[in-house]
N, C-alpha and C. Protein backbone atom coordinates (compact mmCIF):
# COMPACT_ATOMS: atom_id res chain seq x y z
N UNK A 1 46.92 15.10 47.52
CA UNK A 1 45.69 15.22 46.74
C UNK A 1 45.86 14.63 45.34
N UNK A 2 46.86 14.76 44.46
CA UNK A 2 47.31 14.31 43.54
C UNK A 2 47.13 12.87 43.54
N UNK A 3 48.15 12.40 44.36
CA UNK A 3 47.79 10.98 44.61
C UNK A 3 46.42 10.53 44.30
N UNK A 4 45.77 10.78 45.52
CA UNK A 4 43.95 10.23 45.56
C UNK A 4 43.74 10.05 44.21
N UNK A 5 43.90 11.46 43.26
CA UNK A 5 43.63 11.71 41.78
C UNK A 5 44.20 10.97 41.20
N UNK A 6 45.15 10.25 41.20
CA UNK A 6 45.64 9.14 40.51
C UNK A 6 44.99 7.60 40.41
N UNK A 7 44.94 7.88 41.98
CA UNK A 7 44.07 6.13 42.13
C UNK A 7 42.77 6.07 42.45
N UNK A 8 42.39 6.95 41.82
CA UNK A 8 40.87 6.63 41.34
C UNK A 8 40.83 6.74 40.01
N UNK A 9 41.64 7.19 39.51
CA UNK A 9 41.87 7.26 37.64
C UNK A 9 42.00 6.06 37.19
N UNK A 10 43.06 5.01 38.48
CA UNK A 10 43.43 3.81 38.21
C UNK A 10 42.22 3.21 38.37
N UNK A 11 41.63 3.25 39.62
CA UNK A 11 40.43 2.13 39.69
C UNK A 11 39.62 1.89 38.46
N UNK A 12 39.30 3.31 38.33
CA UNK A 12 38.20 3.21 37.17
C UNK A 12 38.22 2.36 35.79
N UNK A 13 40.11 2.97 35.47
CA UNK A 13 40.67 2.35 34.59
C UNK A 13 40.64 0.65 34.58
N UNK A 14 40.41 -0.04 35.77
CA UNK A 14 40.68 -1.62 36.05
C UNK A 14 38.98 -1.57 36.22
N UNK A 15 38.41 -1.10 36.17
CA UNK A 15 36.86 -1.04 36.92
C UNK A 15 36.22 -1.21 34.86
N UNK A 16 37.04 -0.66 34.30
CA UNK A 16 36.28 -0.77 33.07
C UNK A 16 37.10 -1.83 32.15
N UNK A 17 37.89 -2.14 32.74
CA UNK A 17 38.76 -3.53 32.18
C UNK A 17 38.19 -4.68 32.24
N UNK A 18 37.60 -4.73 33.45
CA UNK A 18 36.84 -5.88 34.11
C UNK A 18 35.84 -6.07 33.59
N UNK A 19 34.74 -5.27 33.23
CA UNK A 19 33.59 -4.70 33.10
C UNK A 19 33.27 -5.57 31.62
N UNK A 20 34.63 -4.97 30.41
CA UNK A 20 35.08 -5.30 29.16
C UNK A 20 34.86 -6.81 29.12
N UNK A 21 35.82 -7.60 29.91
CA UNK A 21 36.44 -8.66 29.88
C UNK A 21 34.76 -9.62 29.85
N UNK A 22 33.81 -8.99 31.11
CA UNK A 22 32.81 -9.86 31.17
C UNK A 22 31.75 -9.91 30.17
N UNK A 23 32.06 -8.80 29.14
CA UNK A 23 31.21 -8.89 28.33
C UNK A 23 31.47 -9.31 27.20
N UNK A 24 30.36 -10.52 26.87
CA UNK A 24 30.67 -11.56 25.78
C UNK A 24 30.92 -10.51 23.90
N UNK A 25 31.66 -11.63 23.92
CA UNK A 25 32.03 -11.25 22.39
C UNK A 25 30.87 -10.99 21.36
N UNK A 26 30.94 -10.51 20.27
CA UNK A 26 30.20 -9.91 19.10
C UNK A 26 30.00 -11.30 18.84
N UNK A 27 28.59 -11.63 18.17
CA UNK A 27 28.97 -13.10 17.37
C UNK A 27 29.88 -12.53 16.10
N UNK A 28 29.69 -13.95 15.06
CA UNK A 28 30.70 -13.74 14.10
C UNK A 28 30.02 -13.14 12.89
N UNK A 29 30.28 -12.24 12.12
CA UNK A 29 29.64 -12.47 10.83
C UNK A 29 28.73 -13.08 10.03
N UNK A 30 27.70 -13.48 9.75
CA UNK A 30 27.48 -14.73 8.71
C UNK A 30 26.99 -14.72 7.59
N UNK A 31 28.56 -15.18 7.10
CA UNK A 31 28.67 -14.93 5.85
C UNK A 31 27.97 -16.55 5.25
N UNK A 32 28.01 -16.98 3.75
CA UNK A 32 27.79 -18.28 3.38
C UNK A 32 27.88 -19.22 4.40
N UNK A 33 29.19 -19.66 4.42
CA UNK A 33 29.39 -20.83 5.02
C UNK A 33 29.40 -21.16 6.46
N UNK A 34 29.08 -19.56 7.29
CA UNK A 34 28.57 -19.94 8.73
C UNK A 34 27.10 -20.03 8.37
N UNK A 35 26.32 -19.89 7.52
CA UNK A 35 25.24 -19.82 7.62
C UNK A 35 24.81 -21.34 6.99
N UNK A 36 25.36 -22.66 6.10
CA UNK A 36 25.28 -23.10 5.82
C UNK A 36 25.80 -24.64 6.98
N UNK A 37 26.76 -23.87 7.79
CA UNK A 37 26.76 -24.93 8.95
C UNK A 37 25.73 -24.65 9.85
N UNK A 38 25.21 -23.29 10.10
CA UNK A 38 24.12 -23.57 11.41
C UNK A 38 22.86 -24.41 10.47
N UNK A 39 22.44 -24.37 9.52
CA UNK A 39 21.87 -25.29 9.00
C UNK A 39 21.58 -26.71 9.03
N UNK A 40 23.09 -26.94 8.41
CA UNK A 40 23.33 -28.26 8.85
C UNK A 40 23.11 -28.66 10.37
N UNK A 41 23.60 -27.77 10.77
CA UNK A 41 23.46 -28.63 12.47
C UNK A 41 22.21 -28.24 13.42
N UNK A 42 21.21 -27.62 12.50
CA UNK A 42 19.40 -27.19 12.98
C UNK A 42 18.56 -28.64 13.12
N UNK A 43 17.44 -28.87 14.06
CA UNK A 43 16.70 -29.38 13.47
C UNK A 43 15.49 -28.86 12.28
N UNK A 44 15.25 -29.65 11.82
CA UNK A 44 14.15 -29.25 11.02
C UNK A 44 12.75 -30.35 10.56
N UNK A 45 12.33 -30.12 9.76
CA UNK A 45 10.46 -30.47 10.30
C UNK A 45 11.07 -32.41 9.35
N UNK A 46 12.08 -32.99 9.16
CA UNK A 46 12.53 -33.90 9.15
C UNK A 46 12.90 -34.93 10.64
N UNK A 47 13.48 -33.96 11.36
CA UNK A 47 13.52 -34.65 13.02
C UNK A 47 11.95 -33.76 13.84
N UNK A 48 11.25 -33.10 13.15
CA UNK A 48 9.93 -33.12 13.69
C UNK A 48 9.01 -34.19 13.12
N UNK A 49 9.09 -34.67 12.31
CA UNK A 49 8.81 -36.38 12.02
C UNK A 49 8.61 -37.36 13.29
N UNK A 50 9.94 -37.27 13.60
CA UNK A 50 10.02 -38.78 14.60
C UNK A 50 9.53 -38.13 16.16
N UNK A 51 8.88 -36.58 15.57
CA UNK A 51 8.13 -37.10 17.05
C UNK A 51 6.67 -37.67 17.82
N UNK A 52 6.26 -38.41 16.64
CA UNK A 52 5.09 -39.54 16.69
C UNK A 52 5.49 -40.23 17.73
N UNK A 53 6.71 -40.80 17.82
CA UNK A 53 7.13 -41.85 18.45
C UNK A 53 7.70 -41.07 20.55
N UNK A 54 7.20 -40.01 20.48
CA UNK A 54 7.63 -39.34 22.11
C UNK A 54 6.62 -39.63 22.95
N UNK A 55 7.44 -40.19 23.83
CA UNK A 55 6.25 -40.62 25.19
C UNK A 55 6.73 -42.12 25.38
N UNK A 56 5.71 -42.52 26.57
CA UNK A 56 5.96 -43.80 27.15
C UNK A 56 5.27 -45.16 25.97
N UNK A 57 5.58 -46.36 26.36
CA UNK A 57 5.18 -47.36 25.25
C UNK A 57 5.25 -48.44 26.31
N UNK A 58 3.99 -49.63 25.52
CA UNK A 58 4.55 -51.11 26.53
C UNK A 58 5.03 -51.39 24.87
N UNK A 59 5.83 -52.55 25.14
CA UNK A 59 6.89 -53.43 24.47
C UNK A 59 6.43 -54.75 24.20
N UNK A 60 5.95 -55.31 23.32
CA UNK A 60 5.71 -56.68 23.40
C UNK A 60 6.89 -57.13 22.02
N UNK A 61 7.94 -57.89 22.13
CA UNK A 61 8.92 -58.46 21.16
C UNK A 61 8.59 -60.23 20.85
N UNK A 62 9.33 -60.74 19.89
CA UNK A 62 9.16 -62.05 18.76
C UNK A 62 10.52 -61.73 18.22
N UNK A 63 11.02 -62.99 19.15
CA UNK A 63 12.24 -63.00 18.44
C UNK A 63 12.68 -64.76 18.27
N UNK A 64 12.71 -64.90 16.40
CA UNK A 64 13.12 -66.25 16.16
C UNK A 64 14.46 -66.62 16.05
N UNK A 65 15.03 -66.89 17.24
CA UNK A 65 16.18 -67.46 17.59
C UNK A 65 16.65 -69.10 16.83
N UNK A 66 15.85 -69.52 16.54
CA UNK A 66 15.86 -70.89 16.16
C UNK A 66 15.39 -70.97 14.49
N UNK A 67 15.03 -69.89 13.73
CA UNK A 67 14.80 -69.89 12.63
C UNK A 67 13.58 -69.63 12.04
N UNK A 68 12.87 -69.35 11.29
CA UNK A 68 11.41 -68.38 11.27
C UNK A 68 10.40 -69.81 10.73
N UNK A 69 11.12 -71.26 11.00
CA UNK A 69 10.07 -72.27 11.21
C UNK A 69 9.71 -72.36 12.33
N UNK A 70 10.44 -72.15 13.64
CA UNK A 70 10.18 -72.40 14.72
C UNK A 70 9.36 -71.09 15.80
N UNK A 71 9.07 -71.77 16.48
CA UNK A 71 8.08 -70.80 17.78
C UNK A 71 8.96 -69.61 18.11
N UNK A 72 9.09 -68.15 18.10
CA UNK A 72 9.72 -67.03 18.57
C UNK A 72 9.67 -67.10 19.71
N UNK A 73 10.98 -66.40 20.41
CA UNK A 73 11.13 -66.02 22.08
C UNK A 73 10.20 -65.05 22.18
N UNK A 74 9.13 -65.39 23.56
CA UNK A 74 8.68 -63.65 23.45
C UNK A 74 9.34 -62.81 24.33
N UNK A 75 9.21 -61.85 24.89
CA UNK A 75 9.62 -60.89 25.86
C UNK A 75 8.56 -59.59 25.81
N UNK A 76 8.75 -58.93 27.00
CA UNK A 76 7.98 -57.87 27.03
C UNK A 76 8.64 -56.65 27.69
N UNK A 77 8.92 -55.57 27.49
CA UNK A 77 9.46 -54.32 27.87
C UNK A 77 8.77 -53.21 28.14
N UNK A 78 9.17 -51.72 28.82
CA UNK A 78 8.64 -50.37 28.66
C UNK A 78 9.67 -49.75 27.86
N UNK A 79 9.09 -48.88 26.70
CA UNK A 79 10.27 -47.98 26.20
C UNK A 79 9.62 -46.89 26.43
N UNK A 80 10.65 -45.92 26.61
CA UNK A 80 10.29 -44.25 26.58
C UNK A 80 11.04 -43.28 25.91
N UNK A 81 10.46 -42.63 24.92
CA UNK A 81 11.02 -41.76 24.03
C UNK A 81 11.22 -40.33 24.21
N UNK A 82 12.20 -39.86 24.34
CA UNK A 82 12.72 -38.24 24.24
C UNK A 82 13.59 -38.05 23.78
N UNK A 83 13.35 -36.18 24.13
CA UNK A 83 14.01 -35.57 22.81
C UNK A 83 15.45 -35.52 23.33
N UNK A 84 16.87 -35.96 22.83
CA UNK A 84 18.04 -35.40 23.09
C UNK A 84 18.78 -34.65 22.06
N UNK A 85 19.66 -33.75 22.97
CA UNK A 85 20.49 -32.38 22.08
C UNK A 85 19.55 -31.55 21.39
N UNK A 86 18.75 -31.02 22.12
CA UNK A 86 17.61 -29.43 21.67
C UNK A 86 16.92 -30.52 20.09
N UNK A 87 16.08 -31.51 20.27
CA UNK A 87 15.36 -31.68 19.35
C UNK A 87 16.36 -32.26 17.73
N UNK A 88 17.36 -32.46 18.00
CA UNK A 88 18.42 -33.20 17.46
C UNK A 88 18.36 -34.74 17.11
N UNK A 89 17.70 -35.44 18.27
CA UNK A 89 17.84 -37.06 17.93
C UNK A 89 16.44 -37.28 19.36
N UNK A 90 16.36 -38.53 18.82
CA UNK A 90 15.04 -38.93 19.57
C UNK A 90 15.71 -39.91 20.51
N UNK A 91 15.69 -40.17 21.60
CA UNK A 91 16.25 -40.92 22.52
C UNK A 91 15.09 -42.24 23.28
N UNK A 92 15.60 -43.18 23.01
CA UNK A 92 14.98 -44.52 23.51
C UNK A 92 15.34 -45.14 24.41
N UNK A 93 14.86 -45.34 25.70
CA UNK A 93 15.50 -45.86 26.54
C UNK A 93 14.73 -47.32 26.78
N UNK A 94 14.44 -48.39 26.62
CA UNK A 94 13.88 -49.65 26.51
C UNK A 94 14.37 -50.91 28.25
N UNK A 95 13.49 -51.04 28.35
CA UNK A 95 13.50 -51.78 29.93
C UNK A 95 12.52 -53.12 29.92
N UNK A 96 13.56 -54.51 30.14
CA UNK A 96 12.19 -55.27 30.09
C UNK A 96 12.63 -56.63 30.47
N UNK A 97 12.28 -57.39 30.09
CA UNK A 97 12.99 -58.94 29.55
C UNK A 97 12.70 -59.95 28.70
N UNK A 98 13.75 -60.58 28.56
CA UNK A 98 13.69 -61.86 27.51
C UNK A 98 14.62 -62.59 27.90
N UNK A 99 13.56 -63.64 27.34
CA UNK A 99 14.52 -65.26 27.86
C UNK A 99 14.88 -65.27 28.97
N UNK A 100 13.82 -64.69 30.05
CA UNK A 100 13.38 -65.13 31.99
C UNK A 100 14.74 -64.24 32.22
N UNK A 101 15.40 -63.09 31.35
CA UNK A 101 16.62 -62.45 31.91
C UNK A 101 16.29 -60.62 31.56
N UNK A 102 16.89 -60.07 32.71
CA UNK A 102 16.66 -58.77 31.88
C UNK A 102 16.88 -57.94 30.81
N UNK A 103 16.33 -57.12 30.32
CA UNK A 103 16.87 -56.72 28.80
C UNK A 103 16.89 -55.25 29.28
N UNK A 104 18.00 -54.86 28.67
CA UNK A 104 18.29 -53.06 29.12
C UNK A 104 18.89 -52.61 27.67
N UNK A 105 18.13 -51.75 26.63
CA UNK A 105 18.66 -50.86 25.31
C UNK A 105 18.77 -49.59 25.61
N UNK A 106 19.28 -48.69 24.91
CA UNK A 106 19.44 -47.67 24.71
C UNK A 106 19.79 -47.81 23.20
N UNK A 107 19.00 -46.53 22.25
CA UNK A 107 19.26 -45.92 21.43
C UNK A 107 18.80 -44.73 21.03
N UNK A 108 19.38 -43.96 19.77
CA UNK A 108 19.01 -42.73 19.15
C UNK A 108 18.47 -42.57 17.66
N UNK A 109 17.33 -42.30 17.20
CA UNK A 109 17.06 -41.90 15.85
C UNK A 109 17.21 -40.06 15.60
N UNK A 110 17.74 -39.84 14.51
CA UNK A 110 17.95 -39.10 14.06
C UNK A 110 17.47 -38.60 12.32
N UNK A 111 18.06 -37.64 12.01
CA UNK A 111 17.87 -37.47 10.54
C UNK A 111 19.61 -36.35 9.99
N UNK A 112 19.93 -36.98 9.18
CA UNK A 112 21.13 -36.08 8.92
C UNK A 112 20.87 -35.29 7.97
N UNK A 113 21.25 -34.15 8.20
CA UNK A 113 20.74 -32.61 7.25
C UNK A 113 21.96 -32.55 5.83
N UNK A 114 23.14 -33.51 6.27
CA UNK A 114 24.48 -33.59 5.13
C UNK A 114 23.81 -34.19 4.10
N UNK A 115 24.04 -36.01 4.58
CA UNK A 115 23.68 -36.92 3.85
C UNK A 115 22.10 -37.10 3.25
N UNK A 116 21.49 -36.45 4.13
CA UNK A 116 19.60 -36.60 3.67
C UNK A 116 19.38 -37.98 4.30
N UNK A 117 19.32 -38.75 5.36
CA UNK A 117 18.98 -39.88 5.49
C UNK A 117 18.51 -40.01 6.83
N UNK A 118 18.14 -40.59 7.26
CA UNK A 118 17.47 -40.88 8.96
C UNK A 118 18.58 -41.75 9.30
N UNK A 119 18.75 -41.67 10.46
CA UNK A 119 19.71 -42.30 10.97
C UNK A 119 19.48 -43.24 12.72
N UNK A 120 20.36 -44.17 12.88
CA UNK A 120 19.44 -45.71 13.95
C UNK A 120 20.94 -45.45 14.93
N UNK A 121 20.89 -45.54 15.64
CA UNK A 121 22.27 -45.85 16.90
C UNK A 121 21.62 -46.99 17.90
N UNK A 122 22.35 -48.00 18.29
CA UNK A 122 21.42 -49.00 18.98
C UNK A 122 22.49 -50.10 19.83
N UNK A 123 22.05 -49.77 21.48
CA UNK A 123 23.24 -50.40 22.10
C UNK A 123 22.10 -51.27 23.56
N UNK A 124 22.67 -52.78 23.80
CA UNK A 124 22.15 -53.20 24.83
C UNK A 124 23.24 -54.09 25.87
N UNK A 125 22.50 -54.62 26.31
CA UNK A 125 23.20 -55.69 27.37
C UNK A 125 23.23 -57.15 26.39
N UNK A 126 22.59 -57.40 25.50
CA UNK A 126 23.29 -58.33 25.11
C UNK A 126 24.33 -58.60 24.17
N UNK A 127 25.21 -57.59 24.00
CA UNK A 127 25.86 -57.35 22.94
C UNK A 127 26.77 -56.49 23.51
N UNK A 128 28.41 -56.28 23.06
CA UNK A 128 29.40 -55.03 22.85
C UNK A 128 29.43 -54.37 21.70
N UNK A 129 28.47 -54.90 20.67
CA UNK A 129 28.71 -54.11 19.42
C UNK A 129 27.94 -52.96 19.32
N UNK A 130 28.18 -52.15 18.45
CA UNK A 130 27.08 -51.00 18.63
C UNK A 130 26.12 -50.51 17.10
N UNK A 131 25.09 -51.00 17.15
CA UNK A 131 24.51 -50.94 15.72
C UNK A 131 24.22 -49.95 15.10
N UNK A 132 24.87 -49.58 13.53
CA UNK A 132 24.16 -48.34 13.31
C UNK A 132 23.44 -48.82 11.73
N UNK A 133 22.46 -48.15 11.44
CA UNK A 133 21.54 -48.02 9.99
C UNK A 133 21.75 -46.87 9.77
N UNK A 134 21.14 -46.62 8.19
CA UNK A 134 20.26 -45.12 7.84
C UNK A 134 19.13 -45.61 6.63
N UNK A 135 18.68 -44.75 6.18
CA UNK A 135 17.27 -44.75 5.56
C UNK A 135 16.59 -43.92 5.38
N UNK A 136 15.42 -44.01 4.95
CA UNK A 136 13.91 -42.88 4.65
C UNK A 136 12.65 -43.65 4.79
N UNK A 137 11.76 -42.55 4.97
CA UNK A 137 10.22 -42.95 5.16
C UNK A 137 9.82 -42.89 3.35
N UNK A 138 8.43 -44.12 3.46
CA UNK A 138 8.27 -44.12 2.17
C UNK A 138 7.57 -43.42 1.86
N UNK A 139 7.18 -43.71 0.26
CA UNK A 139 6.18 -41.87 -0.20
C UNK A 139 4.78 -41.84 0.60
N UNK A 140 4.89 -42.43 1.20
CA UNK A 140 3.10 -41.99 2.18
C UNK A 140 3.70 -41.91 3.37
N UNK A 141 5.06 -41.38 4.21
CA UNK A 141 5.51 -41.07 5.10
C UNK A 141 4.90 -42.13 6.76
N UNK A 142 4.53 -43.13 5.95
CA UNK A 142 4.06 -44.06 7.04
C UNK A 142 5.10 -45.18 7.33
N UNK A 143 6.16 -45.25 6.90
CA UNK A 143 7.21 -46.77 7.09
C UNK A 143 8.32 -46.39 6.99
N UNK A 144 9.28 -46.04 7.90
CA UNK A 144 10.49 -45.98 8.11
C UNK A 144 11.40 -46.47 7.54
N UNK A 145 12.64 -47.20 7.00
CA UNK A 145 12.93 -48.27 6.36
C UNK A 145 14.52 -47.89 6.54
N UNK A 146 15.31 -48.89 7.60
CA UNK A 146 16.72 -47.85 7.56
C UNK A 146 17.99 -49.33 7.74
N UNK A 147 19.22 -49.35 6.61
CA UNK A 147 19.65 -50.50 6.23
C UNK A 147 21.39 -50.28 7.42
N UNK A 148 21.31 -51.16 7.90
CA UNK A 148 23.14 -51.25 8.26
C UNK A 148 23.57 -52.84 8.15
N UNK A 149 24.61 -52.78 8.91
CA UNK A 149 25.37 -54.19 9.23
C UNK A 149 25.46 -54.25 10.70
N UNK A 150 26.21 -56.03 10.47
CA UNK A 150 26.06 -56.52 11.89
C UNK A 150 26.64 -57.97 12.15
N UNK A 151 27.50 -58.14 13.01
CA UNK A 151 27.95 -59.32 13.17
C UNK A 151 27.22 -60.23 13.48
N UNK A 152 27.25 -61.63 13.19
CA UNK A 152 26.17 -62.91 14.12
C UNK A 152 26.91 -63.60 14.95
N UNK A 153 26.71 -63.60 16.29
CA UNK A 153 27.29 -64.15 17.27
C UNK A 153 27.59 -65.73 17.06
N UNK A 154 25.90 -66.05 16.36
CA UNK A 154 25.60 -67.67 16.32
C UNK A 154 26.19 -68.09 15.12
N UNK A 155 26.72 -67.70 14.12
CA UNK A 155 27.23 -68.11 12.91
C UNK A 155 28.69 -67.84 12.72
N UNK A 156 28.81 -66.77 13.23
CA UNK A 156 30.00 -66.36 12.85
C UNK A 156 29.91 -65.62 11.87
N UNK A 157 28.98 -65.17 11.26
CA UNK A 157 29.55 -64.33 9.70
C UNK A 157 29.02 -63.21 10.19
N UNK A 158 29.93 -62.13 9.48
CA UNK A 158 30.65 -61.01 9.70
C UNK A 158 30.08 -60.05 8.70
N UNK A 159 29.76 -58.69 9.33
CA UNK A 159 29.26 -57.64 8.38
C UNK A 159 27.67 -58.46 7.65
N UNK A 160 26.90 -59.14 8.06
CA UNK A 160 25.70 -59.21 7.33
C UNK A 160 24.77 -57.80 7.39
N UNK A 161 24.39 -57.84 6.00
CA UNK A 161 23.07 -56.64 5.88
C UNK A 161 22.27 -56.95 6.32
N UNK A 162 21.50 -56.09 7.26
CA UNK A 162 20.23 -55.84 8.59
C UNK A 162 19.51 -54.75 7.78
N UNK A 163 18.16 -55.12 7.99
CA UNK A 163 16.75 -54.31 7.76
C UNK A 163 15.81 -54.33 8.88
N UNK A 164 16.29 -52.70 8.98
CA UNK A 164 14.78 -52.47 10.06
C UNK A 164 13.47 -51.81 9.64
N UNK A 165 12.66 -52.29 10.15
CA UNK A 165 11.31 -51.07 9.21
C UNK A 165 10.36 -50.92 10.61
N UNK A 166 10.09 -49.63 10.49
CA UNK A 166 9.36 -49.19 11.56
C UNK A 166 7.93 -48.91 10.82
N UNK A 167 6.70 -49.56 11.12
CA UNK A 167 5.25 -49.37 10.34
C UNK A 167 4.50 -48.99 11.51
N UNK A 168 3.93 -48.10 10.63
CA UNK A 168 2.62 -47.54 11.90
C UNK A 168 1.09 -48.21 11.89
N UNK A 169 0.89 -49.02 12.74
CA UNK A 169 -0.41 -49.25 12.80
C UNK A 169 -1.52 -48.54 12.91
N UNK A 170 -1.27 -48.18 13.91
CA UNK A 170 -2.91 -47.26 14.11
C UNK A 170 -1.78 -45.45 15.11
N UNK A 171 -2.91 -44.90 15.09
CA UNK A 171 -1.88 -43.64 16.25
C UNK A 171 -1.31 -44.25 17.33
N UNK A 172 -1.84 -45.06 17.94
CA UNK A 172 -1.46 -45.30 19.07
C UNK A 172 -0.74 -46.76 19.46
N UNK A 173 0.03 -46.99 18.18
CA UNK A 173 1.11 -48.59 18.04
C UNK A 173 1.64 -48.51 16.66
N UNK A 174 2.83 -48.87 16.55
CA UNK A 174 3.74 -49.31 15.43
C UNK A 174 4.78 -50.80 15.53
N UNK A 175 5.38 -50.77 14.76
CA UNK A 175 6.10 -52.09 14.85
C UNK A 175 7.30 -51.65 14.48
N UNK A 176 8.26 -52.39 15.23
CA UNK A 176 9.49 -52.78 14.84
C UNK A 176 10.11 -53.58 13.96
N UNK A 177 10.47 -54.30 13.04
CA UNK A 177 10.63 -55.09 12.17
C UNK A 177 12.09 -55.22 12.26
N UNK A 178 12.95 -56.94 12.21
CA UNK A 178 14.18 -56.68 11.73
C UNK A 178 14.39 -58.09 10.58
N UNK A 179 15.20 -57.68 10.03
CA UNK A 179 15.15 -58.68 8.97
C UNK A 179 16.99 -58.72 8.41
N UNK A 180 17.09 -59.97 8.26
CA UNK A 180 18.48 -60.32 7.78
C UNK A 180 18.58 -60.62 6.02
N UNK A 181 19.07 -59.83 5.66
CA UNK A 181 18.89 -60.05 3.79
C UNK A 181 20.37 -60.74 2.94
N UNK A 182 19.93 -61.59 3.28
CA UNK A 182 20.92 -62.63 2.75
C UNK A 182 21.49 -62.31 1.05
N UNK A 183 22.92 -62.34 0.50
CA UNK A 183 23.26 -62.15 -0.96
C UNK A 183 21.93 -62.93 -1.56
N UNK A 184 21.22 -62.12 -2.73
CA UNK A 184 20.37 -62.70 -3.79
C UNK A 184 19.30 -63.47 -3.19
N UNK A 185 18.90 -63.17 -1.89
CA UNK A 185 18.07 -64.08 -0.89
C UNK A 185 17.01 -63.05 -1.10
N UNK A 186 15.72 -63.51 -0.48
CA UNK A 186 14.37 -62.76 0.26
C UNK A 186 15.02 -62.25 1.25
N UNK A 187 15.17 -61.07 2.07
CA UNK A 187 14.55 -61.11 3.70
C UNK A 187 13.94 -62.20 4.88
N UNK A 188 15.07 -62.33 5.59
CA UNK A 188 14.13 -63.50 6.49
C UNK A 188 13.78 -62.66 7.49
N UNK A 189 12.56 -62.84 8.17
CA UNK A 189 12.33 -61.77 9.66
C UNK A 189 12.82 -62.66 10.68
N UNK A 190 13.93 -61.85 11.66
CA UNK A 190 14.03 -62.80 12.77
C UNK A 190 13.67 -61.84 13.68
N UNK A 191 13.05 -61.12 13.81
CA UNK A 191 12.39 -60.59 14.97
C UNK A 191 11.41 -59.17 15.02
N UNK A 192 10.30 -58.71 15.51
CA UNK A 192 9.91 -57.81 15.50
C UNK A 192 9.26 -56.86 17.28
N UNK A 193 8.97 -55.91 17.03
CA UNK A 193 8.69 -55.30 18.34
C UNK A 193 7.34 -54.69 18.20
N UNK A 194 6.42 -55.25 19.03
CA UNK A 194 4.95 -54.45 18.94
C UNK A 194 5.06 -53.34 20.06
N UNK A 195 4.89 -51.70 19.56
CA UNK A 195 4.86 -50.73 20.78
C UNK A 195 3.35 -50.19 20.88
N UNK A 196 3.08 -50.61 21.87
CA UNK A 196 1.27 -49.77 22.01
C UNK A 196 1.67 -48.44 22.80
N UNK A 197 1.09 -47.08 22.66
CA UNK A 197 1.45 -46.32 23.41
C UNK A 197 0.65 -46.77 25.45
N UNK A 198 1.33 -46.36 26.07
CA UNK A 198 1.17 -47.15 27.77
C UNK A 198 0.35 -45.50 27.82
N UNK A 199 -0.91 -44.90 27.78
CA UNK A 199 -1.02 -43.85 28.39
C UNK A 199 -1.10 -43.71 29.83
N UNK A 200 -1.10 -44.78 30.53
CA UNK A 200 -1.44 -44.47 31.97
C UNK A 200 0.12 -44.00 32.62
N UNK A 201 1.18 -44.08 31.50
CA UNK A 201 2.33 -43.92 31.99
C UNK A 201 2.84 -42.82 31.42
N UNK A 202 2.35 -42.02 30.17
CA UNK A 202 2.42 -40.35 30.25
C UNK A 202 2.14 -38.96 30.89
């Protein structure tokens, strides 16, 4: 009888061990500086901005390959915009062609809560490099405007400053803009992207 009385003392004892084990931990404290990283890493009504741009789009591109005297390549694409990492970054997935070949992008806009700046990630099939900008919208929150670098395949020169500007036309289309800003130069545009929203494809 003793026995029995033992190993059910035991079970219970492993029965509430188990029990323990599955139940998740306390969070942590939050003191300052946990409270100052969940911050940082929140969205906020800065990446609720870029969500003008969610949903399907047709693509119409102008791109002057030959120099902004000459006739632009055109091409035409679908892009579609969503949200990735819980409302974190806006995700672009772009499908189309140019120059009678296919064109396949992927990128991400963002906004960084550290630095204060919007932020560009931008990767395709015609290229191994991977482009990044940052920037701000101007004081009438209508024009995007976000600066990086970038190699030229066709020249050879290395690290040139790139300007993109994203302008809103009407609700339902904006533009892409890219522009190469030469030392002590103007801006030349060598290419831009017209997006109409595609509703038959939302």
């Amino acid at each position: 009888m003793k026995s029995i009385h033992v190993l059910i003392m035991v079970s219970l004892a492993l029965t509430s061990q188990a029990a323990a084990q599955d139940t998740p931990p306390p969070p942590p404290a939050m003191d300052d500086a946990m409270m100052k990283m969940i911050e940082a890493a929140s969205p906020n009504d800065h990446h609720k901005k870029l969500a003008q741009y969610l949903g399907t789009w047709d693509a119409v591109s102008s791109f002057w390959m030959e120099g902004p005297d000459k006739p632009p390549m055109p091409g035409k694409a679908t892009a579609r915009f969503t949200w990735g990492f819980d409302g974190r970054f806006l995700k672009q997935e772009y499908q189309g062609y140019f120059m009678g070949m296919p064109y396949t992008g992927f990128g991400f806009n963002g906004y960084d809560n550290l630095k204060k700046v919007y932020t560009q990630f931008w990767i395709d099939n015609t290229s191994t490099a991977m482009y990044t900008a940052s920037g701000d919208f101007d004081s009438a929150g209508t024009s995007l405007t976000l600066t990086g670098k970038m190699d030229d395949p066709m020249t050879g020169e290395m690290n040139v400053t790139v300007r993109y500007v994203i302008s809103q036309m009407a609700n339902d289309s904006f533009v892409f803009g890219m522009y190469i800003v030469s030392a002590g130069g103007a801006p030349v545009k060598t290419g831009e992207i017209v997006y109409t929203r595609a509703t038959a494809h939302n």
